[in-house]
Protein backbone atom coordinates (compact mmCIF):
# COMPACT_ATOMS: atom_id res chain seq x y z
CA UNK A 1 -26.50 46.90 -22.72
CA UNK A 2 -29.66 47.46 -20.75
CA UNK A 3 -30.05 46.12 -17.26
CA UNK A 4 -32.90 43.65 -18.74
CA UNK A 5 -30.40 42.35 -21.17
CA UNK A 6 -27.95 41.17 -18.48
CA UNK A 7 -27.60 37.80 -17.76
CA UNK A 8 -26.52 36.56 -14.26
CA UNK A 9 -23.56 34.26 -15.65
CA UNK A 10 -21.92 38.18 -17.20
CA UNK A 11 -21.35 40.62 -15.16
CA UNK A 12 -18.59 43.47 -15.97
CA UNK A 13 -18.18 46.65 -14.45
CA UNK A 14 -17.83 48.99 -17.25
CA UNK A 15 -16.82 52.25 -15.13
CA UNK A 16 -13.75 50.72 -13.32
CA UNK A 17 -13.57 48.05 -16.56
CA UNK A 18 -13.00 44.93 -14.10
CA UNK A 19 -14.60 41.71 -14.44
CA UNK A 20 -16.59 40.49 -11.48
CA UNK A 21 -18.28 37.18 -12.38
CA UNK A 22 -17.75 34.71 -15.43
CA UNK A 23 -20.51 32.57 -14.18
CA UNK A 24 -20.04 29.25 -12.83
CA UNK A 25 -16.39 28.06 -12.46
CA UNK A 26 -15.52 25.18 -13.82
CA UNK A 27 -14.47 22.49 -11.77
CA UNK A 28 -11.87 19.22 -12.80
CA UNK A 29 -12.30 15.87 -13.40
CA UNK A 30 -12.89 14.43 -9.51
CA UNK A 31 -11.55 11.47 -7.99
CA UNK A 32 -14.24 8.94 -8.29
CA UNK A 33 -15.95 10.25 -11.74
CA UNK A 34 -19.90 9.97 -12.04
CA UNK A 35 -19.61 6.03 -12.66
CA UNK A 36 -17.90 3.67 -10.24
CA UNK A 37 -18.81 1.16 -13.15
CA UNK A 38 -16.31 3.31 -15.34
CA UNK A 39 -13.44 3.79 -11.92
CA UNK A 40 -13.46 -0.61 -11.94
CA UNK A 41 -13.30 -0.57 -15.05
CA UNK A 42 -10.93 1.98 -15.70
CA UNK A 43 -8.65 0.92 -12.86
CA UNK A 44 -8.55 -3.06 -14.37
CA UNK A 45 -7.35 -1.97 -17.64
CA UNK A 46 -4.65 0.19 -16.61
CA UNK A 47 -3.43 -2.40 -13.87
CA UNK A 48 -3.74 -5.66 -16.17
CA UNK A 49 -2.00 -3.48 -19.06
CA UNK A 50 0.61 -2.56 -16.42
CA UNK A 51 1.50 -6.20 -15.36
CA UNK A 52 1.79 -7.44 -18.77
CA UNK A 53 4.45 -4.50 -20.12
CA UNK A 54 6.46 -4.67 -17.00
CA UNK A 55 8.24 -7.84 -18.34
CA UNK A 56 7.65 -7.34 -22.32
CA UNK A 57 10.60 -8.50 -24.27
CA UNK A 58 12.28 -10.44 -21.42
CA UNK A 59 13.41 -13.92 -22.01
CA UNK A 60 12.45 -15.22 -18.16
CA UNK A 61 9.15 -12.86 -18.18
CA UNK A 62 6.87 -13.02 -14.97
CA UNK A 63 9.79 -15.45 -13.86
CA UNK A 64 11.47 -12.43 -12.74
CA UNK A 65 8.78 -11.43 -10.36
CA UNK A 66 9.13 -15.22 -8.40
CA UNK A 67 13.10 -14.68 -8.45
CA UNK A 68 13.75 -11.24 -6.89
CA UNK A 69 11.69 -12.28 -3.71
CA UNK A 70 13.70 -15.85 -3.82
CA UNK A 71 17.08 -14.48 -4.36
CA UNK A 72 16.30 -12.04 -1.24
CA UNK A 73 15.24 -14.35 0.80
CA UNK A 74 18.16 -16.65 0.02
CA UNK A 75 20.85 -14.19 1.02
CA UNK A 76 18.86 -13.48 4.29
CA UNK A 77 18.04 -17.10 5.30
CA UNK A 78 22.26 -17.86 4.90
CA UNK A 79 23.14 -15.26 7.21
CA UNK A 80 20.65 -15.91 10.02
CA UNK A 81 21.49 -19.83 9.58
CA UNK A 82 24.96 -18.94 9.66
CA UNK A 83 24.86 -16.32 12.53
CA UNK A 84 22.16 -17.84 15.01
CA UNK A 85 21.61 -21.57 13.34
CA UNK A 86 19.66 -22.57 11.10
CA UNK A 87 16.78 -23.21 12.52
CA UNK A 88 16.41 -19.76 14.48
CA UNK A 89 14.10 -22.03 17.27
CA UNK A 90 11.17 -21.06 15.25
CA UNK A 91 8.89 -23.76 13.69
CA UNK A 92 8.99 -23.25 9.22
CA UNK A 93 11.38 -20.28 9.73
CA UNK A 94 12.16 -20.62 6.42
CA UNK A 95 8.72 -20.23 5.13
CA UNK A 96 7.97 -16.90 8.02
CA UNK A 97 10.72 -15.76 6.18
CA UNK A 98 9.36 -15.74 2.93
CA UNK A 99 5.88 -14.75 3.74
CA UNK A 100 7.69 -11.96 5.04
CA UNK A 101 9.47 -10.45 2.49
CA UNK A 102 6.68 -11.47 -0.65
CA UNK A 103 4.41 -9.31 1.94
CA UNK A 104 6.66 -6.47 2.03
CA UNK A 105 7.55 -6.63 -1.54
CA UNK A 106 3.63 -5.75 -1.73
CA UNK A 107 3.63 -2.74 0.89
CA UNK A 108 6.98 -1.36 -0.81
CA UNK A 109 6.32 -1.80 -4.39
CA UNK A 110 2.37 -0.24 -4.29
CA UNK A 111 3.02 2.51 -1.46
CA UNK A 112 6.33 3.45 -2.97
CA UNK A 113 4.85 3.13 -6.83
CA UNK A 114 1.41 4.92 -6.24
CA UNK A 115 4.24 7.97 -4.75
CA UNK A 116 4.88 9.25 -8.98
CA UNK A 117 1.99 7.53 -10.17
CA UNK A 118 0.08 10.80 -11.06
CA UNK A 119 3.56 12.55 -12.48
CA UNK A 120 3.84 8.77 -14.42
CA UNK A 121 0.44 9.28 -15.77
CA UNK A 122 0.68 12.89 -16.65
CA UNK A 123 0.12 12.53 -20.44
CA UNK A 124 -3.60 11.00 -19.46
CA UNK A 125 -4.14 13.40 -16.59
CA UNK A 126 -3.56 16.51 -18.54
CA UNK A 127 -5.84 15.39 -21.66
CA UNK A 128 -8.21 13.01 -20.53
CA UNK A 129 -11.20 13.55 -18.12
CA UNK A 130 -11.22 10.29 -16.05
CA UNK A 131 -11.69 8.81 -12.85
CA UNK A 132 -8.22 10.23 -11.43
CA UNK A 133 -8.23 7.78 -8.40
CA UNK A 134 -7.93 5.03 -10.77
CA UNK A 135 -4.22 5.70 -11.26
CA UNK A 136 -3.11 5.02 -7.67
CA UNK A 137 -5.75 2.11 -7.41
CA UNK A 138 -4.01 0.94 -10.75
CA UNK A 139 -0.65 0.89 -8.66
CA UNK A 140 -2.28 -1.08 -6.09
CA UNK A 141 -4.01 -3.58 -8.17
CA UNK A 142 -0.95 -4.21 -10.16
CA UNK A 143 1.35 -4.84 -7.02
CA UNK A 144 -1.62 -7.69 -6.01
CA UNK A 145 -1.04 -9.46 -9.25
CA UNK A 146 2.65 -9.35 -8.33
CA UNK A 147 1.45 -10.68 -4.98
CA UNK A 148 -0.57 -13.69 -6.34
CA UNK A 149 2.40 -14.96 -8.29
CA UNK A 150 5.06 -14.55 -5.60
CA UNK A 151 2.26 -16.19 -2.86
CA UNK A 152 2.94 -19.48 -5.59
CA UNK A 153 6.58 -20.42 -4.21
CA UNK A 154 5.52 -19.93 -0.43
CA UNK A 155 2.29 -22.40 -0.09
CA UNK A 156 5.11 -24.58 -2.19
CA UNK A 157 7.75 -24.11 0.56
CA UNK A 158 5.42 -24.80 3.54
CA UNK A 159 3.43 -27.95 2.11
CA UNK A 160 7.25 -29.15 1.29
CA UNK A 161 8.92 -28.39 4.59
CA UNK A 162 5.50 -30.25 6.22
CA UNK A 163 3.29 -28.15 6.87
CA UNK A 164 -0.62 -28.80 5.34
CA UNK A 165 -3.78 -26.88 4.37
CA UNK A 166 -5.63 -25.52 7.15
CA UNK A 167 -9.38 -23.61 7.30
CA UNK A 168 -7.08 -20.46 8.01
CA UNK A 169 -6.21 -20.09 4.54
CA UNK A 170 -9.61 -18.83 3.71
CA UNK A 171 -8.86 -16.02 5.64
CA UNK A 172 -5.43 -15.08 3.92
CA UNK A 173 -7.38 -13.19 0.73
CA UNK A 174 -9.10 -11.11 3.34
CA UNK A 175 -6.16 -10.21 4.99
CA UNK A 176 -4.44 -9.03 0.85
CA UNK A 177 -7.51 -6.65 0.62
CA UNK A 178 -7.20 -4.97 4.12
CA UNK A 179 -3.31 -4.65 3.32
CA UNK A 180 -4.23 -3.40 -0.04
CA UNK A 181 -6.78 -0.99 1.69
CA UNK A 182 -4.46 0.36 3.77
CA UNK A 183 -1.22 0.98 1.18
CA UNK A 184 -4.09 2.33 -1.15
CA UNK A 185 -4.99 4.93 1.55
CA UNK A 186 -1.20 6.03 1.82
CA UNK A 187 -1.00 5.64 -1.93
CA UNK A 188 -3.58 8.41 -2.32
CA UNK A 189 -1.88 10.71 0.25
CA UNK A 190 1.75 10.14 -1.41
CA UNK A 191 0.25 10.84 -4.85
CA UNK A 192 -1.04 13.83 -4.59
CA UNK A 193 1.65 15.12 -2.18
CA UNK A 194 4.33 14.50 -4.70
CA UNK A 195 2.51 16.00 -7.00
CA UNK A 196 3.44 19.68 -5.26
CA UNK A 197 6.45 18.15 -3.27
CA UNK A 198 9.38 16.31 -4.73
CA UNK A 199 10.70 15.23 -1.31
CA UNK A 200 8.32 13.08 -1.16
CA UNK A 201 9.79 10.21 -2.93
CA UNK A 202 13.49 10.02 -1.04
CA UNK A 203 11.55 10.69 2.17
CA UNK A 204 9.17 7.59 1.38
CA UNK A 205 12.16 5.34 0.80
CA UNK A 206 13.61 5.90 3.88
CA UNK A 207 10.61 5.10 5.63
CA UNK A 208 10.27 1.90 4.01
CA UNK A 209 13.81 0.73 4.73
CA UNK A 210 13.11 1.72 8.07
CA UNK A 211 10.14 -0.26 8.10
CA UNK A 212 11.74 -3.31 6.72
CA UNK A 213 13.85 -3.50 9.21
CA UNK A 214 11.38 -2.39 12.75
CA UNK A 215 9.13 -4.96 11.05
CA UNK A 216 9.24 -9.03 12.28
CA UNK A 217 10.10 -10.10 8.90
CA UNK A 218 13.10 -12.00 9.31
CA UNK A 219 12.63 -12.96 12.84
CA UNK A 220 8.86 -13.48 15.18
CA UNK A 221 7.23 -11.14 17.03
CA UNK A 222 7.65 -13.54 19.77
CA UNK A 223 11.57 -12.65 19.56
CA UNK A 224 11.22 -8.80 20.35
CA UNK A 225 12.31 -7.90 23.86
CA UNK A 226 9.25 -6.39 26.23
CA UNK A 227 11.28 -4.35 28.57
CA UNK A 228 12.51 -1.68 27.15
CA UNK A 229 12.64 1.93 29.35
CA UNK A 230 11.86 4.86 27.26
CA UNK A 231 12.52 7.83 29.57
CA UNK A 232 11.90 6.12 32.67
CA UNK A 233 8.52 4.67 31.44
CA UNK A 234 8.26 0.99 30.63
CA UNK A 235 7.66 0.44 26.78
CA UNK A 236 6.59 -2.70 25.08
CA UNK A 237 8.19 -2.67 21.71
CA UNK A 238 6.43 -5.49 20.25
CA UNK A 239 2.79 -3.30 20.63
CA UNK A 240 4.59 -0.35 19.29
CA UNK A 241 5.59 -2.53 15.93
CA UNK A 242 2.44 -4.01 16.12
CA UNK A 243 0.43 -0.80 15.84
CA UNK A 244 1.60 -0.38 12.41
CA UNK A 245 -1.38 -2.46 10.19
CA UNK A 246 1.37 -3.53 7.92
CA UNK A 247 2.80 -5.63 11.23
CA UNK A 248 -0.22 -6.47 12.64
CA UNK A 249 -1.41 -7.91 9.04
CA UNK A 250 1.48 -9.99 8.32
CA UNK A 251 1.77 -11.50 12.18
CA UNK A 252 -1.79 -12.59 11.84
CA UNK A 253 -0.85 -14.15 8.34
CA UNK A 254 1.42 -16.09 9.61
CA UNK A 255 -0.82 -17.59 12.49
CA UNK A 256 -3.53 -18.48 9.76
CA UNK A 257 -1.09 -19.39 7.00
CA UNK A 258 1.69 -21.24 8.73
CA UNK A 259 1.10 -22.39 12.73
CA UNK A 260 -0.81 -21.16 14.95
CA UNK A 261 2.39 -21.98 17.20
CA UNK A 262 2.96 -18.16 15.65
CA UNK A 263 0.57 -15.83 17.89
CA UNK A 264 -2.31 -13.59 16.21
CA UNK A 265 -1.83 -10.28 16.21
CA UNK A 266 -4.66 -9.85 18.77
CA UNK A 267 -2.84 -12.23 20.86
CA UNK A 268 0.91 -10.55 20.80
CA UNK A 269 -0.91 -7.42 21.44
CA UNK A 270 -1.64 -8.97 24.51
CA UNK A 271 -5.41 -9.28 24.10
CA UNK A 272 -7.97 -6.55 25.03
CA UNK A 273 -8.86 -3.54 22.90
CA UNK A 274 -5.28 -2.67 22.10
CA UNK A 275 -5.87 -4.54 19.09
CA UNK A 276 -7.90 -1.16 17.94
CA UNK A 277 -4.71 0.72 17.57
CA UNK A 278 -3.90 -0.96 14.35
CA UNK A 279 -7.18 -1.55 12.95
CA UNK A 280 -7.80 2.44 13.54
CA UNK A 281 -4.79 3.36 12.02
CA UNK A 282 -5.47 1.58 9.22
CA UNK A 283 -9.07 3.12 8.49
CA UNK A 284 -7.47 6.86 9.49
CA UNK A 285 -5.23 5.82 6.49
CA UNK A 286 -7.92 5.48 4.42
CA UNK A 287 -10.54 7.79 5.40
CA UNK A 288 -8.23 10.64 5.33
CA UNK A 289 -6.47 9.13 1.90
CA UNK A 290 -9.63 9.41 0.00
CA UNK A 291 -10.83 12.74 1.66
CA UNK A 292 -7.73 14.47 0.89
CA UNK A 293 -7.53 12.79 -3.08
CA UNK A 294 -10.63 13.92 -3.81
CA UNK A 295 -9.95 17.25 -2.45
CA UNK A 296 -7.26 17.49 -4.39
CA UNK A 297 -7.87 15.69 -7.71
CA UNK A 298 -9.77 18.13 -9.87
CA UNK A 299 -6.26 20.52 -9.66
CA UNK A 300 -3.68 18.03 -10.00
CA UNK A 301 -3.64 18.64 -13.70
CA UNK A 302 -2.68 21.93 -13.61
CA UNK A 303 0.35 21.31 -10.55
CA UNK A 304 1.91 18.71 -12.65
C-alpha cells in the first residue's frame, strides 16, 4: 500500500507488525443521551411500569404500600406512649411521627434501590443504547409515587387529630423534589459504585439504619440536647443532625405541614448562614452525582 493510499483512520506498522491507530474509538451510550425529550420520557415509562408490577397479583395491591408505613408507625407510637406518655409534650406527635417515617420510607427505599439499579437493569444496559441515567431516575421517580400514596393517610391523621389546611402546604411538593434531588444525587454515586464494588450495598444499609435512628423521626428536633463536649469543644448536636438535607428537609416539613409550634430548619439551626451547610451538601450531592455518572456511564456495560 502506497503512502497516498493510507487513510488516517488505518495505520499499521508493517515492520514490527503492531497496530497503532484504529481510528476513532468508540465511545458508550452516555448518561443523558442526545434527547432529554427521550431521558423524561424514558425515565416515566420505566418508573410508572415499575409501580404497577411491584404489587401485580396481590389481593390488597397498592394497599400494601399505605400498610407497611402504618404498621411501623403503630409499633413505634405504643412504645413511646407507653415509655414517656402518650403525648410525648409535643403538639400532633402522632402525625410528626408519621410524616417521619413515610419521609424516610422515601430516602431508604430510592437511595437504597437506585444502589443495584444498574446490575437490576443489566439485560437493557448491555443491549440497548439509552439514556443510562434514566435507570436511577426511574428508582427515584418510582419511590415518589410510593410517596404520594403514603402522604394520603398523614393529611388524614392531622385534619382528624385537629389540625387544618394552611398556605404552607404549597410548599410541601417543593420540599419532595429537593429530597428527591438530593437521594437522586446519591442514587447516581451508589449506582455506579456498585457496579465495580459489591460492598456497597451492606455498607449502604448500615448507613441508613444509622440514619433512621440520628434522625428526629420519632421525637423533635426541639428534644435533642445542645451541650454535648466532644473533646473538650462544645458541640451542638441538633446542627450536626441538621446538616444532613434529609433532616433539615423533613424538620422544615413539619413546620409547613403540621405547626409552626415545630421550628424551621433555618430556625433550629439557630438562624444565620448555618443554614448553608445543608443546602450545600445537598447540591455537592448532586453536582458531583451527575459528574461522576456521566463519567462513568458509557463503561458500565462492560463492568457489569
Amino acid at each position: 500500500m502506497s503512502t497516498a493510499e493510507r487513510t488516517p483512520e488505518l495505520d499499521l506498522d508493517l515492520g514490527g507488525g503492531s497496530l497503532q491507530s484504529l481510528g476513532r474509538p468508540i465511545k458508550g451510550p452516555s448518561a443523558l443521551g442526545s434527547d432529554p425529550k427521550r431521558l423524561f420520557q424514558l425515565t416515566w415509562v420505566l418508573a410508572k411500569t415499575e409501580f404497577k408490577l411491584a404489587f401485580f397479583g396481590s389481593v390488597l395491591g397498592y394497599l400494601w404500600q399505605l400498610m407497611r408505613p402504618l404498621l411501623l408507625f403503630g409499633v413505634i407510637y405504643g412504645v413511646i406512649s407507653i415509655a414517656l406518655g402518650k403525648n410525648f409534650n409535643t403538639p400532633f406527635f402522632g402525625v410528626s411521627l408519621l410524616l417521619g417515617i413515610v419521609m424516610f420510607n422515601f430516602y431508604s427505599e430510592s437511595s437504597g434501590g437506585a444502589v443495584t439499579s444498574l446490575l437490576t437493569r443489566e439485560n437493557l444496559v448491555r443491549k440497548i443504547d439509552f439514556p443510562r441515567m434514566a435507570v436511577p431516575l426511574a428508582v427515584v421517580l418510582t419511590a415518589l409515587f410510593n410517596f404520594s400514596l403514603n402522604m394520603v393517610p398523614v393529611l388524614i391523621f392531622l385534619l382528624a387529630a385537629g389540625g387544618s389546611i394552611s398556605l404552607g402546604w404549597i410548599g410541601i411538593p417543593f420540599l419532595m423534589v429537593t429530597l428527591a434531588a438530593f437521594t437522586a444525587g446519591l442514587g447516581m454515586i451508589l449506582s455506579v459504585a456498585y457496579v465495580s464494588y459489591r460492598d456497597v450495598r451492606p455498607i449502604w444499609e448500615v448507613v441508613l439504619q444509622m440514619t433512621f435512628y440520628a434522625s428526629p423521626i420519632f421525637y423533635p428536633i426541639t428534644k435533642v440536647d445542645k451541650n454535648y463536649d466532644v473533646l473538650g469543644v462544645p458541640v451542638n448536636i441538633a446542627h450536626v443532625m441538621l446538616a444532613n438535607p434529609f433532616v433539615a428537609i423533613l424538620v422544615q416539613a413539619r413546620h409547613m405541614l403540621i405547626s409552626p409550634a415545630y421550628p424551621s430548619a433555618y430556625a433550629a439551626m439557630g438562624g444565620g448562614a448555618l443554614i448553608l451547610i445543608p443546602i450545600g451538601i445537598l447540591v455537592a450531592t448532586v453536582v458531583v452525582g451527575f459528574v461522576v455518572f456521566d463519567r462513568r456511564a458509557p463503561k458500565v456495560a462492560e463492568q457489569l
